[in-house]
Protein backbone atom coordinates (compact mmCIF):
# COMPACT_ATOMS: atom_id res chain seq x y z
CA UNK A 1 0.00 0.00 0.00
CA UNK A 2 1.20 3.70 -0.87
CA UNK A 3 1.43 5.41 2.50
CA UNK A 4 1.50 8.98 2.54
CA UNK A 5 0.42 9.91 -0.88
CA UNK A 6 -2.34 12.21 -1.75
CA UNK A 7 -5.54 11.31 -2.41
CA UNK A 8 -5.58 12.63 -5.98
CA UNK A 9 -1.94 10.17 -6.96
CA UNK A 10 -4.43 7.27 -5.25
CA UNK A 11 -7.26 8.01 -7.63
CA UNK A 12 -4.99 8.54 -10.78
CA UNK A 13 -3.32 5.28 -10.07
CA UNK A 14 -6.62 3.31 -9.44
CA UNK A 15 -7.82 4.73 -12.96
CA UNK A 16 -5.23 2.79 -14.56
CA UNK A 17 -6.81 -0.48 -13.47
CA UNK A 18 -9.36 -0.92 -16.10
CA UNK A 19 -6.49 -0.13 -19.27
CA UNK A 20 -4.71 -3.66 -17.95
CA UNK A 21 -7.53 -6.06 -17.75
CA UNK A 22 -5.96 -8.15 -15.72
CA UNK A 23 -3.04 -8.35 -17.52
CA UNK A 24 -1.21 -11.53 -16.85
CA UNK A 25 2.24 -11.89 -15.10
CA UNK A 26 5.15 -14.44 -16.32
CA UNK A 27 5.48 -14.70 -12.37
CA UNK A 28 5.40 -18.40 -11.15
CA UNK A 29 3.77 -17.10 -8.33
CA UNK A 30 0.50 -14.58 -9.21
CA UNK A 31 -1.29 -14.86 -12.30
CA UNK A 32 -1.91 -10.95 -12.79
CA UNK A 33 0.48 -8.28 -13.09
CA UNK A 34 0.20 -6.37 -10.03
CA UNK A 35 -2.33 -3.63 -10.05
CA UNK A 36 -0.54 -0.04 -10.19
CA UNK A 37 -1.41 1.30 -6.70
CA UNK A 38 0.14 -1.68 -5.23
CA UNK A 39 2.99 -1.70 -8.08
CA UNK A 40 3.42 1.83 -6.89
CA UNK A 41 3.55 1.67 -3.64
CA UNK A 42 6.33 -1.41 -3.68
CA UNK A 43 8.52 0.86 -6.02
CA UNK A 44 8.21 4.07 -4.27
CA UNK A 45 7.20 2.94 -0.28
CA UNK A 46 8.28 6.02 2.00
CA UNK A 47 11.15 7.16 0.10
CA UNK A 48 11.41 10.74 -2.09
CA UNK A 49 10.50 13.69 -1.68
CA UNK A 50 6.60 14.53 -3.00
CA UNK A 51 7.82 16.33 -6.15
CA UNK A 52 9.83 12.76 -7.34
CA UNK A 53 7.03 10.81 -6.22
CA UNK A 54 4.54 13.21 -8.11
CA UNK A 55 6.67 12.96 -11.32
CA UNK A 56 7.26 9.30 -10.88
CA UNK A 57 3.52 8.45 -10.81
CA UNK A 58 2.66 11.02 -13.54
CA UNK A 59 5.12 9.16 -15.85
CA UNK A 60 3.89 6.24 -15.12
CA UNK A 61 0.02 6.88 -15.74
CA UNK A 62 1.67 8.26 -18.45
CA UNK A 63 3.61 5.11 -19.45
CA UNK A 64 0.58 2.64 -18.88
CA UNK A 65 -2.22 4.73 -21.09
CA UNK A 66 0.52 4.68 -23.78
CA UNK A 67 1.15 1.18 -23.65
CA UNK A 68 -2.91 0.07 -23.35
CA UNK A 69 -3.39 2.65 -26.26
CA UNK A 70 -0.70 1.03 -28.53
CA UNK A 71 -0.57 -2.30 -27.53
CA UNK A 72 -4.07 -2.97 -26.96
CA UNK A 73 -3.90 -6.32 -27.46
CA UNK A 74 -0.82 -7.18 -24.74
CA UNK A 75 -1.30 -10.38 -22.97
CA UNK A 76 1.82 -9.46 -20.08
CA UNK A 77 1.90 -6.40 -17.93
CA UNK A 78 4.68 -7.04 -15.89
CA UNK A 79 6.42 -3.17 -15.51
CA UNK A 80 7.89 -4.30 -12.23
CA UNK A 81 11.35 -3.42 -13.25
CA UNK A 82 10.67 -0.95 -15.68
CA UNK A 83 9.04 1.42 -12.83
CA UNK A 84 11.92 0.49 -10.97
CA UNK A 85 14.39 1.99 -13.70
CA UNK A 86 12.08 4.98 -13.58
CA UNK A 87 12.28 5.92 -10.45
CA UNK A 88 15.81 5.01 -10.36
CA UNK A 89 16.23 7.61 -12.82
CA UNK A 90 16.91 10.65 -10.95
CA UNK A 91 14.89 13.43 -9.69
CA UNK A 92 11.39 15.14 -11.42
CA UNK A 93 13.39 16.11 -14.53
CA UNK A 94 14.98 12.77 -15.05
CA UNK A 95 11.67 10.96 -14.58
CA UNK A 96 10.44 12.92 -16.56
CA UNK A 97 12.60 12.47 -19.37
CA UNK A 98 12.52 8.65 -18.90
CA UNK A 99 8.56 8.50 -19.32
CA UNK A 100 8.84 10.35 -22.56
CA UNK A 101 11.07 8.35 -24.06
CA UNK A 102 9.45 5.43 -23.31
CA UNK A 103 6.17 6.73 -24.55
CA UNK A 104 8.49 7.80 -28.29
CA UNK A 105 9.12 4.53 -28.32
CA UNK A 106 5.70 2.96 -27.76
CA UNK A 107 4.23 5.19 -30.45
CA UNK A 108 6.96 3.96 -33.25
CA UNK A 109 6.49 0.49 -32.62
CA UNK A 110 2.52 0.26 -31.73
CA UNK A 111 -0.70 -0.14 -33.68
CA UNK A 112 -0.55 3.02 -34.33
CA UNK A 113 2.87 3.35 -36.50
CA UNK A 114 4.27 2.14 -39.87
CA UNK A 115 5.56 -0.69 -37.89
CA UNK A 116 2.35 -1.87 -36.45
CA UNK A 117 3.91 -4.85 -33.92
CA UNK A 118 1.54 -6.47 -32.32
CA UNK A 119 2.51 -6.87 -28.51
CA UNK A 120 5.02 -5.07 -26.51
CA UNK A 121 6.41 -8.08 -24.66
CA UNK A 122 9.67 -8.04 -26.63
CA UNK A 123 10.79 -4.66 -25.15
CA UNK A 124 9.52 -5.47 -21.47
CA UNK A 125 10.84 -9.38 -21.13
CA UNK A 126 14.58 -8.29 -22.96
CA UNK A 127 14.16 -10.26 -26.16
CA UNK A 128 15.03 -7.25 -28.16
CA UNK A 129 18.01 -6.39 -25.56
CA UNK A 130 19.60 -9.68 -25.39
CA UNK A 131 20.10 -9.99 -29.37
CA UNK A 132 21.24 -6.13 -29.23
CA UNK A 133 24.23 -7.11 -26.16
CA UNK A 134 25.09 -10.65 -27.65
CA UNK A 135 26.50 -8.90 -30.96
CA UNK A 136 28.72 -6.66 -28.52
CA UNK A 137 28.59 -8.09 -25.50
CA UNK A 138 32.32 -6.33 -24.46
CA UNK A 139 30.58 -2.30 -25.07
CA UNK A 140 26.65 -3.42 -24.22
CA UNK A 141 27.05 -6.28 -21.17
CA UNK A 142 26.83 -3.52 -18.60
CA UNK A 143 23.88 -1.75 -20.37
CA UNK A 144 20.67 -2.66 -18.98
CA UNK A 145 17.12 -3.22 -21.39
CA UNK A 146 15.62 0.06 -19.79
CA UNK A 147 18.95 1.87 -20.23
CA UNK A 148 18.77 5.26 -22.08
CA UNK A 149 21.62 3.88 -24.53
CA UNK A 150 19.74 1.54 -25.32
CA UNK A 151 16.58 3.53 -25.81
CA UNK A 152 18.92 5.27 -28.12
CA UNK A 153 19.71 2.03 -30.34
CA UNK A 154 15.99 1.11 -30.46
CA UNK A 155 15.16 4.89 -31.94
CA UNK A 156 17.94 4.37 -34.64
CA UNK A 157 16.55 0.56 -35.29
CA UNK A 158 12.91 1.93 -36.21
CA UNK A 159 14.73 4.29 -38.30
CA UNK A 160 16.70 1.60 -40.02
CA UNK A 161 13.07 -0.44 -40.08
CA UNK A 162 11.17 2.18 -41.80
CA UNK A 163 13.91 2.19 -44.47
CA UNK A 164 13.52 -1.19 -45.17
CA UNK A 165 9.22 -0.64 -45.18
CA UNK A 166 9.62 1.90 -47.85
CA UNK A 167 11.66 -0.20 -50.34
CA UNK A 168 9.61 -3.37 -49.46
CA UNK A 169 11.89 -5.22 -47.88
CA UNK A 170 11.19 -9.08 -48.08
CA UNK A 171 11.06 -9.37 -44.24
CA UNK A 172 10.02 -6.00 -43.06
CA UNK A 173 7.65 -4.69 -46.38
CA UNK A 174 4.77 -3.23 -46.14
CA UNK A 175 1.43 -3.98 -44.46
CA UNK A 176 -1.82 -5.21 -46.17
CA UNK A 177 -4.94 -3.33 -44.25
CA UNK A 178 -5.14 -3.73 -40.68
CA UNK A 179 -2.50 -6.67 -40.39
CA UNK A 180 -0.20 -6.38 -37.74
CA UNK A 181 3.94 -7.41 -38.14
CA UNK A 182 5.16 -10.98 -37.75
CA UNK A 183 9.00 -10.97 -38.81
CA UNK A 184 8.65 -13.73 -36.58
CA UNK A 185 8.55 -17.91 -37.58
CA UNK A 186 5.89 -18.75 -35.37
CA UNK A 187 2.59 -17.76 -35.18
CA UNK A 188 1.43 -15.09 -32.36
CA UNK A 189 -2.14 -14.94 -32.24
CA UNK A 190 -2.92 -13.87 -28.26
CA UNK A 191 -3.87 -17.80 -27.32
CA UNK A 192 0.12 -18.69 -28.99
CA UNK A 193 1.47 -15.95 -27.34
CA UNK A 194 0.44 -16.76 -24.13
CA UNK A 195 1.27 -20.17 -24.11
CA UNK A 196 4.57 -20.43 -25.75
CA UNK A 197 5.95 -17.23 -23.25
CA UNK A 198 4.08 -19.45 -20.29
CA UNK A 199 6.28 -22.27 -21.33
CA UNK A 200 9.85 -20.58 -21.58
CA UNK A 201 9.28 -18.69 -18.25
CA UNK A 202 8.55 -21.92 -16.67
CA UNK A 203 11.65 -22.94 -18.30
CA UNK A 204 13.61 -20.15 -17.18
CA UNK A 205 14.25 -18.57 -20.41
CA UNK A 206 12.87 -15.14 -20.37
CA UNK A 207 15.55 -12.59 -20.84
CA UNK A 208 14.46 -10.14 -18.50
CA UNK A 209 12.21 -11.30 -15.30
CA UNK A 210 10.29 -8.05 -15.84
CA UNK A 211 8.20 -9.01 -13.11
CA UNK A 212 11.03 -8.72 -10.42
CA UNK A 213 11.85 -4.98 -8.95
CA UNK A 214 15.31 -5.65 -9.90
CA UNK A 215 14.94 -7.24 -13.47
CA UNK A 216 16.94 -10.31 -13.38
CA UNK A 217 18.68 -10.68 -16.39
CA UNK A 218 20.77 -12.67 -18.59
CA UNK A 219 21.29 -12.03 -22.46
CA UNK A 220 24.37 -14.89 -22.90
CA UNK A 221 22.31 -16.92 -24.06
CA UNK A 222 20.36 -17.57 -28.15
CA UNK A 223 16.58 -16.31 -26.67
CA UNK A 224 15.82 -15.58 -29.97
CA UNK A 225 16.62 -18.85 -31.70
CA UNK A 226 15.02 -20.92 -28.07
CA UNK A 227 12.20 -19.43 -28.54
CA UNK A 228 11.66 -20.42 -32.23
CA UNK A 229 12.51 -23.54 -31.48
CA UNK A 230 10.04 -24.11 -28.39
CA UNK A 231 7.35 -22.58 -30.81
CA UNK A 232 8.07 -25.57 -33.29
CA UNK A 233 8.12 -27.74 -30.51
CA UNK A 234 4.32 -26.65 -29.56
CA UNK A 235 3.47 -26.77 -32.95
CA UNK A 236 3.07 -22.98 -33.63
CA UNK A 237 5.46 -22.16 -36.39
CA UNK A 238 4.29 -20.20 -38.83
CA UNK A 239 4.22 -23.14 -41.23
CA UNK A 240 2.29 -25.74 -39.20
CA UNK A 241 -0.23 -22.79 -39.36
CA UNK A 242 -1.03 -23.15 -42.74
C-alpha cells in the first residue's frame, strides 16, 4: 500500500486499473500483473521527496495509457522493473525524461505506426536487448534493457526499419490493411502468445524477469533462436499454421 500519498496520486493510479484487464504476469507465483497502486507503492514505499514521487507516478500513468493505447492487445503487464528503472532515474526532470522516451518509443512500434507490432512483450521481457548485447557483449554487457543507450539504439533501429518498409523489404515490407507485423517464424495470435511465453518462463528462459523490482537478467544466451525452437516444438510455427 502507498502510505503517505495524496488522495488525488491514489485516484490517478486506481484509474489505470481498467487499461490492464488483468493483464497476466510471467510470475510463477501470481497470475496478474500487479495492479498499479500496489505496483506503486512497492517501487516508491516512504522514500522521495513529494515532487519525485509526483513525477514518478505522472510518468507512469503516463507510461501505462501509452502502452494500453498502442498495444491494446498485450497479454503481459509485468512493468515491475521498468518502474523500478524509472524511479531510479533521478529526480522530477529525469523521470520525466525517462517516461517520454518510453512513450516515443511505444508510439513507433505500436498499432498506431508504420511498424504496427503487435505486442510489446519483446521490449519489457529483454528479447530485443539480449540480441542487441550478444553482438557486442564487451561495449553493451553492462547496459541494462531500460537503459537510455539503449533507448537510443531502439530509436535508430525503427529508423533503419522504416527504411527497409519503404523499399519493401522481403522481411520488413509493407502492411496489407489492418494486419499487424510478424518478422517472426511462429505464429502469435494472443492464445500462442500466451502459451509459448508461459512455457519458456517456466523454463527459465525469459531474458528479463520483468516481473522482479530488480529485473533479473541474462542475455548470454540464443533467446531468440530458443524461442523459435520451443514454438516448433508446440506446434506454432508459422508453417504448421497453414
Amino acid at each position: 500500500m502507498v502510505r503517505g500519498l495524496p488522495e488525488d496520486i491514489r485516484s490517478e493510479l486506481e484509474c489505470l486499473e481498467p487499461l490492464l484487464r488483468e493483464g497476466a504476469s510471467l510470475d510463477s507465483t501470481r497470475r496478474y500483473a500487479l495492479p498499479p497502486v500496489e505496483l506503486v507503492g512497492r517501487v516508491v514505499g516512504d522514500r522521495g521527496e513529494v515532487a519525485r514521487v509526483r513525477a514518478f507516478v505522472r510518468g507512469f500513468c503516463e507510461m501505462v495509457r501509452t502502452l494500453a493505447e498502442d498495444f491494446p492487445d498485450n497479454v503481459f503487464w509485468d512493468l515491475d522493473h521498468l518502474a523500478c528503472r524509472m524511479w531510479n532515474a533521478g529526480g522530477p526532470e529525469e523521470i520525466d525524461g525517462f517516461a517520454r522516451r518510453v512513450v516515443v518509443l511505444c508510439r513507433g512500434f505500436g498499432n498506431k505506426s508504420q511498424l504496427r507490432f503487435r505486442y510489446a512483450h519483446d521490449f519489457l521481457y529483454g528479447y530485443d536487448w539480449a540480441r542487441w548485447v550478444a553482438r557486442e557483449p564487451s561495449l553493451r554487457a553492462s547496459i541494462g534493457p531500460f537503459d537510455l543507450a539503449f533507448f537510443d539504439y531502439l530509436d535508430s533501429r525503427r529508423e533503419k526499419l522504416l527504411e527497409l518498409i519503404a523499399s519493401n523489404d522481403s522481411k520488413y515490407g509493407q502492411l496489407q490493411g489492418q494486419e499487424f507485423r510478424n518478422p517472426f517464424t511462429f505464429c502469435r495470435e494472443p492464445r500462442e502468445e500466451a502459451h509459448l511465453h508461459q512455457v519458456l518462463a517456466q523454463a527459465d528462459l525469459i531474458p528479463v524477469k520483468a516481473w522482479r523490482l530488480d529485473g533479473e537478467r541474462r542475455w548470454d544466451l540464443p533467446f531468440t533462436d530458443l524461442r523459435a525452437e520451443a514454438a516448433k516444438r508446440l506446434g506454432l510455427s508459422r508453417e504448421s499454421s497453414r
